[in-house]
N, C-alpha and C. Protein backbone atom coordinates (compact mmCIF):
# COMPACT_ATOMS: atom_id res chain seq x y z
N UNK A 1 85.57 -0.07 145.06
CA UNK A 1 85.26 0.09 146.45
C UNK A 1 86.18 -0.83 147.25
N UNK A 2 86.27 -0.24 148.47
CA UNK A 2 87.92 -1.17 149.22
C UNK A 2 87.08 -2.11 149.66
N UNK A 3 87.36 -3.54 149.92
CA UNK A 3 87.13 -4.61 150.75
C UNK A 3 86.72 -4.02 152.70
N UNK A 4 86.01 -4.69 152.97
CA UNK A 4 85.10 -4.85 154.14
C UNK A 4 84.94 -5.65 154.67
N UNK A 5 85.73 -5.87 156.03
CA UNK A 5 85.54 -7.04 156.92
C UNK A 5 84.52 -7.49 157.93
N UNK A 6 83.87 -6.34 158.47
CA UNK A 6 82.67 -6.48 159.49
C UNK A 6 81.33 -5.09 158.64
N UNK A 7 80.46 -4.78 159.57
CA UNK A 7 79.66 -3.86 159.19
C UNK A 7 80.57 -2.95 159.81
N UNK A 8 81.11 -2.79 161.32
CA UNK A 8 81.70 -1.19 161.61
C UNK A 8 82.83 -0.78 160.78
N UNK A 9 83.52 -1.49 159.54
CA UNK A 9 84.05 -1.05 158.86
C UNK A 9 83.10 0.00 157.82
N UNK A 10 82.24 -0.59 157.62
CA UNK A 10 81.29 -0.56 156.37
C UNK A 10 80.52 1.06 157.22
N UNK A 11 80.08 1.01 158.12
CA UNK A 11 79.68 1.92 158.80
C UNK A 11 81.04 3.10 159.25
N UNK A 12 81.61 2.52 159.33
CA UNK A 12 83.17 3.64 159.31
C UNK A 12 83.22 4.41 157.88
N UNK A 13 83.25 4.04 156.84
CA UNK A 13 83.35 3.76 155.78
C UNK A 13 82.59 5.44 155.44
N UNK A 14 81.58 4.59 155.85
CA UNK A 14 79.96 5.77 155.26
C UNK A 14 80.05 7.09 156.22
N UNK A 15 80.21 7.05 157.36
CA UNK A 15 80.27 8.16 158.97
C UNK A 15 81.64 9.02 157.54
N UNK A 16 83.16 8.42 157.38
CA UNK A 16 83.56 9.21 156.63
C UNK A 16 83.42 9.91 155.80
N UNK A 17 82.04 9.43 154.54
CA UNK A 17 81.99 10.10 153.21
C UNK A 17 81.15 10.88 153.57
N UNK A 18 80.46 10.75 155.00
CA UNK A 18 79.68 12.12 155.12
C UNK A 18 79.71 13.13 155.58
N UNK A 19 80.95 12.78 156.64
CA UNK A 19 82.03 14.17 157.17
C UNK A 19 82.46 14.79 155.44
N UNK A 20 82.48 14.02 154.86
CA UNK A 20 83.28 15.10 153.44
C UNK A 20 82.09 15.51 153.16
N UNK A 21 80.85 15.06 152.77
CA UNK A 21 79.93 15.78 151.99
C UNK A 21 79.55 17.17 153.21
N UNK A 22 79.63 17.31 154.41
CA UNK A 22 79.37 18.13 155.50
C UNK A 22 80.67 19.28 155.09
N UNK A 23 81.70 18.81 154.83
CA UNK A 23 82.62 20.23 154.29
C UNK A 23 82.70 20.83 153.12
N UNK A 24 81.64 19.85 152.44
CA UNK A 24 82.16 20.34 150.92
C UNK A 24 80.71 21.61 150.92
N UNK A 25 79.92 21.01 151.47
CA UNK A 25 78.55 21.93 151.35
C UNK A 25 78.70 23.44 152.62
N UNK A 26 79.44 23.35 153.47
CA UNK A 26 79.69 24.37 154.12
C UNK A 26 80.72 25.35 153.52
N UNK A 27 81.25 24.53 152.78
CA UNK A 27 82.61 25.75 151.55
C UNK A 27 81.59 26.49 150.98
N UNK A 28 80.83 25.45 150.26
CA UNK A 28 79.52 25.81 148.97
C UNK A 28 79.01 27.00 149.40
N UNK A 29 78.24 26.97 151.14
CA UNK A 29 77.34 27.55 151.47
C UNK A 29 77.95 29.11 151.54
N UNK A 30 79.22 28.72 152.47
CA UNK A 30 79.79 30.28 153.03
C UNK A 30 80.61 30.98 151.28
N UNK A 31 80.71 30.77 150.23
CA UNK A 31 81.29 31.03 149.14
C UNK A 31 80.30 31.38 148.24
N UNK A 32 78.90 30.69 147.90
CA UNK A 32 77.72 31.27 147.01
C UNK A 32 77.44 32.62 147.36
N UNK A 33 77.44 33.25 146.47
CA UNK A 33 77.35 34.21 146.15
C UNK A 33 75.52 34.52 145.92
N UNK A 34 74.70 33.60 145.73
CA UNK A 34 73.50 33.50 145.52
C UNK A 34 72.84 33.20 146.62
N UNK A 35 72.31 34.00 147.66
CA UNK A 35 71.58 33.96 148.66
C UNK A 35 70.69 32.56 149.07
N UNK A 36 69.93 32.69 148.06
CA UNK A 36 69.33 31.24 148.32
C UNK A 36 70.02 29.51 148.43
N UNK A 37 70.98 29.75 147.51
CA UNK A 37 72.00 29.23 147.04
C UNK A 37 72.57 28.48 148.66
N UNK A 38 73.06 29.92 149.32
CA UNK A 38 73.77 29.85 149.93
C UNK A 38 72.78 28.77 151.74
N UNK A 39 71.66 29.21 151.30
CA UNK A 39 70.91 28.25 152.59
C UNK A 39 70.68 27.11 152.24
N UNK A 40 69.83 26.87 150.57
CA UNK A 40 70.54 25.24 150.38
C UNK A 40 71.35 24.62 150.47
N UNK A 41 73.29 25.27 150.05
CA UNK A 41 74.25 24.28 150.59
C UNK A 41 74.30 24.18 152.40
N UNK A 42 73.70 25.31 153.23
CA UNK A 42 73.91 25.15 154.44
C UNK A 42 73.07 23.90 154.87
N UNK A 43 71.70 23.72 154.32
CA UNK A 43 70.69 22.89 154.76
C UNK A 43 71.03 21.43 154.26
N UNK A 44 71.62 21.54 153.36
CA UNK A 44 72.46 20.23 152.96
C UNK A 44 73.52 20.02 153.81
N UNK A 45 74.36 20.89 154.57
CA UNK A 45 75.30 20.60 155.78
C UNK A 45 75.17 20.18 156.36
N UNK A 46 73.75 20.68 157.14
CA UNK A 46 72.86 19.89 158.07
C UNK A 46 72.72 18.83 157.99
N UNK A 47 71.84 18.45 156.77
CA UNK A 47 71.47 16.86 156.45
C UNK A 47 72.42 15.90 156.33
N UNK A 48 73.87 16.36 156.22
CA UNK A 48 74.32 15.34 156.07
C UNK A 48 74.98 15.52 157.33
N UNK A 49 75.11 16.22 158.14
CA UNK A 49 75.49 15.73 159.69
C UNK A 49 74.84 14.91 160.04
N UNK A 50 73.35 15.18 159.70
CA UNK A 50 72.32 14.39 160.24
C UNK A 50 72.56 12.64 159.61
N UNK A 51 72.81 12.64 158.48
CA UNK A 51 73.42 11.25 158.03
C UNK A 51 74.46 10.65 158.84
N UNK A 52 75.31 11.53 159.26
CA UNK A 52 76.64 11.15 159.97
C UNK A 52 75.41 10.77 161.26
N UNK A 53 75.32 11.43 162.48
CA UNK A 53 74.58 11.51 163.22
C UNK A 53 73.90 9.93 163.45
N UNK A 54 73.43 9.77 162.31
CA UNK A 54 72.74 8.72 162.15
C UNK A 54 73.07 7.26 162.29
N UNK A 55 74.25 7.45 161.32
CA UNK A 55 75.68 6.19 161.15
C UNK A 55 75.86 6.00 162.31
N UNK A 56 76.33 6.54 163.13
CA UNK A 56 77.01 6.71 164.59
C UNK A 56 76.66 6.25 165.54
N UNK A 57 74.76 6.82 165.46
CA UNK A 57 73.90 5.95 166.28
C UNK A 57 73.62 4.55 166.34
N UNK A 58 73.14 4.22 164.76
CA UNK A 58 73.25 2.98 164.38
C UNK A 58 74.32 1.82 164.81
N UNK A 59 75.92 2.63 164.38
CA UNK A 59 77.31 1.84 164.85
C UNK A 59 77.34 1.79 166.25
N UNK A 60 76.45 2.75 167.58
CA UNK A 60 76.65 2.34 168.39
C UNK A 60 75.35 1.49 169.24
N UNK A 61 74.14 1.60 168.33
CA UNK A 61 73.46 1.18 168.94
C UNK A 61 73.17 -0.66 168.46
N UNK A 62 73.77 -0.72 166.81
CA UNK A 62 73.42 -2.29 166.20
C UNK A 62 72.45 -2.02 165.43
N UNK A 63 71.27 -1.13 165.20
CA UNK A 63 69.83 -1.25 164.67
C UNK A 63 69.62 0.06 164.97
N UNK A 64 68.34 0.23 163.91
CA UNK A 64 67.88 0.93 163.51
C UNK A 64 65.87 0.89 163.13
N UNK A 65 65.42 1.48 162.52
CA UNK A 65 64.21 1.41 161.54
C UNK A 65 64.17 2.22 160.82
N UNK A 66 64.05 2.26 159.55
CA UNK A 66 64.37 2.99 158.52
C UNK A 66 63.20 3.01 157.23
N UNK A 67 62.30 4.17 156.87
CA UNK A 67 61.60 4.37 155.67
C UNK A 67 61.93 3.91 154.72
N UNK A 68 61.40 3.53 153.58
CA UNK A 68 61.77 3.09 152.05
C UNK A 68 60.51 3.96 150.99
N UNK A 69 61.14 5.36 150.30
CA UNK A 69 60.67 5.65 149.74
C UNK A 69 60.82 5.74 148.16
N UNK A 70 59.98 5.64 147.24
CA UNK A 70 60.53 5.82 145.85
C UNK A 70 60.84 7.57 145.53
N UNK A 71 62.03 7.49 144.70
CA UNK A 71 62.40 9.00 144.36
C UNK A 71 63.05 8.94 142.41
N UNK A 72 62.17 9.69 142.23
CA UNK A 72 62.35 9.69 140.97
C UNK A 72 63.65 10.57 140.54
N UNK A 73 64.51 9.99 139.69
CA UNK A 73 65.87 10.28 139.30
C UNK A 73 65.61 11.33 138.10
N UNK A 74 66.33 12.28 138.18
CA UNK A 74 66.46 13.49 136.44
C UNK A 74 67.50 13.16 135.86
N UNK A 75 68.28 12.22 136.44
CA UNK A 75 69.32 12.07 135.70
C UNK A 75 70.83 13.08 134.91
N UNK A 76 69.85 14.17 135.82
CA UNK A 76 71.22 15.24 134.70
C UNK A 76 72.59 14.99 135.19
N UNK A 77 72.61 14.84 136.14
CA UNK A 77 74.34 14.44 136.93
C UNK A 77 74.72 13.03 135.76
N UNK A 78 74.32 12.78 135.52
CA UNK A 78 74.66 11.14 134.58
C UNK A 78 75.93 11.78 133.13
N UNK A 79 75.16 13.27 132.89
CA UNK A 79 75.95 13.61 131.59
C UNK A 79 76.54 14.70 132.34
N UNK A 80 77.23 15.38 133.36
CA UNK A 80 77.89 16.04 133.64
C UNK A 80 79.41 15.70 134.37
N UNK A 81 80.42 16.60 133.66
CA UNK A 81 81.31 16.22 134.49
C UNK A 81 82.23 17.12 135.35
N UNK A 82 82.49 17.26 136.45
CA UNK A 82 82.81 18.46 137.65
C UNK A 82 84.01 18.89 137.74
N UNK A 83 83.88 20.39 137.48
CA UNK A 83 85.08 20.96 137.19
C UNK A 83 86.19 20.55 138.19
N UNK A 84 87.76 20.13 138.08
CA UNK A 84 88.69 19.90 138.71
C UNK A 84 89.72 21.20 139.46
N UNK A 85 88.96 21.63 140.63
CA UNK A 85 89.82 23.19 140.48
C UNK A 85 88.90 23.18 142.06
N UNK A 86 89.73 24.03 142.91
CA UNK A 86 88.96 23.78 144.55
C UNK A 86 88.00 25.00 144.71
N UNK A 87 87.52 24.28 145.25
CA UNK A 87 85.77 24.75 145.49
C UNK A 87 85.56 25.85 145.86
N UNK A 88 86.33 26.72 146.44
CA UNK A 88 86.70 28.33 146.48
C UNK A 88 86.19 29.15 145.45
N UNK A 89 86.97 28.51 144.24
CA UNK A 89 86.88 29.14 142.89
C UNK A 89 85.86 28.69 142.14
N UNK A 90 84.93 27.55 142.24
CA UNK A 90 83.72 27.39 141.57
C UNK A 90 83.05 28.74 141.38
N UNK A 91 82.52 28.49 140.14
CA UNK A 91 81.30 29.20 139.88
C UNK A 91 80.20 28.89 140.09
N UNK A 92 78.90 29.61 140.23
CA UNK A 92 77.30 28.75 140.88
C UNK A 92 77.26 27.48 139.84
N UNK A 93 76.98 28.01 138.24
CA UNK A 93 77.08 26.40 138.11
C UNK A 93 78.08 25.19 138.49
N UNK A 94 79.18 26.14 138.15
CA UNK A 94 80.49 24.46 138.52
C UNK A 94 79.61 23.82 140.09
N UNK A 95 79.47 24.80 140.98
CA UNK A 95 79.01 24.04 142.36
C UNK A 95 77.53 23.33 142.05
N UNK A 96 76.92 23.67 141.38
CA UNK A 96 76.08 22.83 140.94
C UNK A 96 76.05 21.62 140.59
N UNK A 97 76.99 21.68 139.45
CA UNK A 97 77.38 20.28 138.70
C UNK A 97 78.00 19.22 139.94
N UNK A 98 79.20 20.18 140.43
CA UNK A 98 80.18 19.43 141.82
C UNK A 98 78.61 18.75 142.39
N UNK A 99 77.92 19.14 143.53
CA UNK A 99 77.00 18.76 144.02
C UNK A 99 76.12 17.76 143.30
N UNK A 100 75.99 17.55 142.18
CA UNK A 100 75.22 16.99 141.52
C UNK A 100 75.97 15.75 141.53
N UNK A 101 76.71 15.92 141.14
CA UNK A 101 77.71 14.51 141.02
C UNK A 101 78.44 13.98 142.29
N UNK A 102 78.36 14.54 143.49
CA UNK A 102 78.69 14.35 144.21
C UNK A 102 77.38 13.46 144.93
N UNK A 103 76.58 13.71 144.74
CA UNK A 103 75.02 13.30 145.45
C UNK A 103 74.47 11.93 144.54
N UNK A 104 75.75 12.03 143.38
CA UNK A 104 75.42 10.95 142.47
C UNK A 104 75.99 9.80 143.26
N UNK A 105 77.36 10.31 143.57
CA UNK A 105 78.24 9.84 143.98
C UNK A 105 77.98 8.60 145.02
N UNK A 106 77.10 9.71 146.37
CA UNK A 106 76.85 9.18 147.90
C UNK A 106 75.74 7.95 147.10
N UNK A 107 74.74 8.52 146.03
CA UNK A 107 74.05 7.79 145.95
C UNK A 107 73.60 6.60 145.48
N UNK A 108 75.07 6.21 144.84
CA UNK A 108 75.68 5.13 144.15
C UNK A 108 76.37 4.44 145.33
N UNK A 109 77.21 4.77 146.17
CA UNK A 109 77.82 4.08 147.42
C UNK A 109 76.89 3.78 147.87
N UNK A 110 75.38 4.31 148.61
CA UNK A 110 74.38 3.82 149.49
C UNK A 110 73.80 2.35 148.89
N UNK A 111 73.89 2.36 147.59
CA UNK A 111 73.05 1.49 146.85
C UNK A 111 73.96 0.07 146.95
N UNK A 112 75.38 0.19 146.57
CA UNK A 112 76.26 -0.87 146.76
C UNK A 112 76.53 -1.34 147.76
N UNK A 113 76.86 -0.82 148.82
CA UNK A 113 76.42 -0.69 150.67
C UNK A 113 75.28 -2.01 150.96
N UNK A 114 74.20 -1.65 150.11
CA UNK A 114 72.97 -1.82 150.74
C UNK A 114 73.13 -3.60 150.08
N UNK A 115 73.98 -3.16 148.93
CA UNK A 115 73.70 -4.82 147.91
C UNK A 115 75.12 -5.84 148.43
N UNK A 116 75.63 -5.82 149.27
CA UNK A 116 76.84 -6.01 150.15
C UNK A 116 76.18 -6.54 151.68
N UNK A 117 75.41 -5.85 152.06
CA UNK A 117 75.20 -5.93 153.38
C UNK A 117 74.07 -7.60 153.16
N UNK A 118 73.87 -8.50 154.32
CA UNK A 118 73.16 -9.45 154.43
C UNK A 118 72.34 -9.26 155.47
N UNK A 119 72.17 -8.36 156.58
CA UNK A 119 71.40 -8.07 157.45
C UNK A 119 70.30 -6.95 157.03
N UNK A 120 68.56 -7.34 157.37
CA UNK A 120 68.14 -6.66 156.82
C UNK A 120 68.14 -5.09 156.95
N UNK A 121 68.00 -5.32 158.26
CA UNK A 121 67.77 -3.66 159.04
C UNK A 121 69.14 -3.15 158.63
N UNK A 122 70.31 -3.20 158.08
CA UNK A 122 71.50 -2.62 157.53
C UNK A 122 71.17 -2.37 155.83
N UNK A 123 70.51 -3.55 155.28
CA UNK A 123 69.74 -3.20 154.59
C UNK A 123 69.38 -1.89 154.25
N UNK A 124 68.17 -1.74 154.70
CA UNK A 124 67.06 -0.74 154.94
C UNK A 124 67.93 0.42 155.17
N UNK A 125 68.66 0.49 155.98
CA UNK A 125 69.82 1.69 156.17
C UNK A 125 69.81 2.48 155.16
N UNK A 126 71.02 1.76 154.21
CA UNK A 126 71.47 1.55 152.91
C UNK A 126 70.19 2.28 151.97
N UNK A 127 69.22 1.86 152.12
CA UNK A 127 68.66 2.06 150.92
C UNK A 127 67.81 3.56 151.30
N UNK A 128 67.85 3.69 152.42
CA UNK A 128 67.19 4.54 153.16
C UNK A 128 68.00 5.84 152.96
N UNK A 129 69.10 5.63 152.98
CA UNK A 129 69.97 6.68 152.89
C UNK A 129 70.33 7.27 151.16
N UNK A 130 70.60 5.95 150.45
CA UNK A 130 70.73 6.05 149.34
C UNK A 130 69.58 6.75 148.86
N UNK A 131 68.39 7.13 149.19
CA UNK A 131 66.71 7.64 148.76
C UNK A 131 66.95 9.15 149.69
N UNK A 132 67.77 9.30 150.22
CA UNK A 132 68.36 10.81 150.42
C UNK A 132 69.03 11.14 149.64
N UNK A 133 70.18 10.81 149.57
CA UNK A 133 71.07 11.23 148.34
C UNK A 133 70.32 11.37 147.20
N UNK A 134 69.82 10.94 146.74
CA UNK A 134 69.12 11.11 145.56
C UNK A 134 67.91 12.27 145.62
N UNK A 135 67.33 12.38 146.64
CA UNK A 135 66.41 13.63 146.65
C UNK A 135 67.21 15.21 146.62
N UNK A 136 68.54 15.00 147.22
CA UNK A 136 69.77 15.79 147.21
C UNK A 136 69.78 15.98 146.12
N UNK A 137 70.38 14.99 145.18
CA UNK A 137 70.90 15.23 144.00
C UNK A 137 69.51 16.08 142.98
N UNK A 138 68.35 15.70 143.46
CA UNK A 138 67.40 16.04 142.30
C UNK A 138 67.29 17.39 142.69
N UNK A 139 67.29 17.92 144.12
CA UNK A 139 67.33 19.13 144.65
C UNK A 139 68.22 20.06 143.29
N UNK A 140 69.61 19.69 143.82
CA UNK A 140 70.66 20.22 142.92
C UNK A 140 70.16 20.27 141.46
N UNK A 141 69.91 19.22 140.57
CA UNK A 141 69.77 19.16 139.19
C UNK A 141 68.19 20.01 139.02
N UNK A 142 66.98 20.10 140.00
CA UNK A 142 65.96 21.12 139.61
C UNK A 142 66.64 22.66 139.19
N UNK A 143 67.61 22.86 140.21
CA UNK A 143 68.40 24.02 140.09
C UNK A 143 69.30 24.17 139.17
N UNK A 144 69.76 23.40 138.66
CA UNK A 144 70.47 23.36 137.44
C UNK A 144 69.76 23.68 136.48
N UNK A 145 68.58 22.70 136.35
CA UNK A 145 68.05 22.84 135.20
C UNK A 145 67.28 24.14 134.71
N UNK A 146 66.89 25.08 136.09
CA UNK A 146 65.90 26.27 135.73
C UNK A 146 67.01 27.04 135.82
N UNK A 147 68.01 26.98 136.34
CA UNK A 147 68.92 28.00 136.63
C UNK A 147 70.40 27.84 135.36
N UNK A 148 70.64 27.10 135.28
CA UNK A 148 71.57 27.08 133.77
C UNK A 148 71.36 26.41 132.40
N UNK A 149 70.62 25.25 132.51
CA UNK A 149 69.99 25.04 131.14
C UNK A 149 68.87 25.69 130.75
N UNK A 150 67.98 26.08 131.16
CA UNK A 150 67.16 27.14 130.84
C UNK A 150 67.64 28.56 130.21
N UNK A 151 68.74 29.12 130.89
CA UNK A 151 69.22 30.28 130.53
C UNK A 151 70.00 29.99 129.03
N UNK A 152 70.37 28.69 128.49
CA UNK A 152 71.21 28.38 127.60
C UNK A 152 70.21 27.90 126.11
């Protein structure tokens, strides 16, 4: 992870990785081929505007208040690894896996974020966000699991 001089770096930082997760899930959405498929990656577009959204407010307002919920991990993103080939050409599972590990991804940055930061309410952010990503990711891996390990 790159070095960080203030929080609006750190908050720059995060507003970026969620403009990417906002394009990667609108490729997903308009490209699934699986109807349902296709409103989960949209509703995940959403949410993570809404993350961006959020950052933004926060970076311009200083503070926040933020929930702390427990979310239980499946772990399947832990043993998967995402096909290297652009997201056009995924197949439902490859976008699966992609998403999975991608949500691993955000949800591993939120957590380091959060263990970096010394202010609490940035804190709370952090961990607040990181307990999205991860409901994301379990989203994705329920679907994995009934939808391609099941069939296997």
């Amino acid at each position: 992870m790159k070095n960080f001089n203030n929080i609006n770096e750190i908050l720059d930082f995060a507003i970026e990785r969620e403009q990417r997760a906002v394009d990667l899930y609108t490729i997903l959405s308009v490209d699934s081929a699986n109807h349902e498929m296709k409103e989960v990656f949209f509703e995940f577009a959403k949410e993570e505007m809404n993350h961006k959204a959020l950052l933004i407010k926060v970076k311009e307002e200083g503070t926040g208040t933020f929930e702390k919920i427990e979310i239980t991990d499946m772990k399947i993103a832990d043993y998967i690894v995402p096909e290297n080939k652009p997201y056009e050409e995924l197949t439902y599972s490859e976008a699966l896996k992609l998403a999975m590990w991608k949500e691993n991804a955000a949800y591993n940055l939120y957590k380091k974020l959060a263990s970096i930061v010394n202010d609490g309410s940035f804190k709370n952010l952090f961990e607040s966000l990181a307990n999205e990503e991860l409901k994301h990711k379990n989203r994705f891996e329920k679907e994995y699991d009934d939808y391609v390990l099941r069939e296997n």
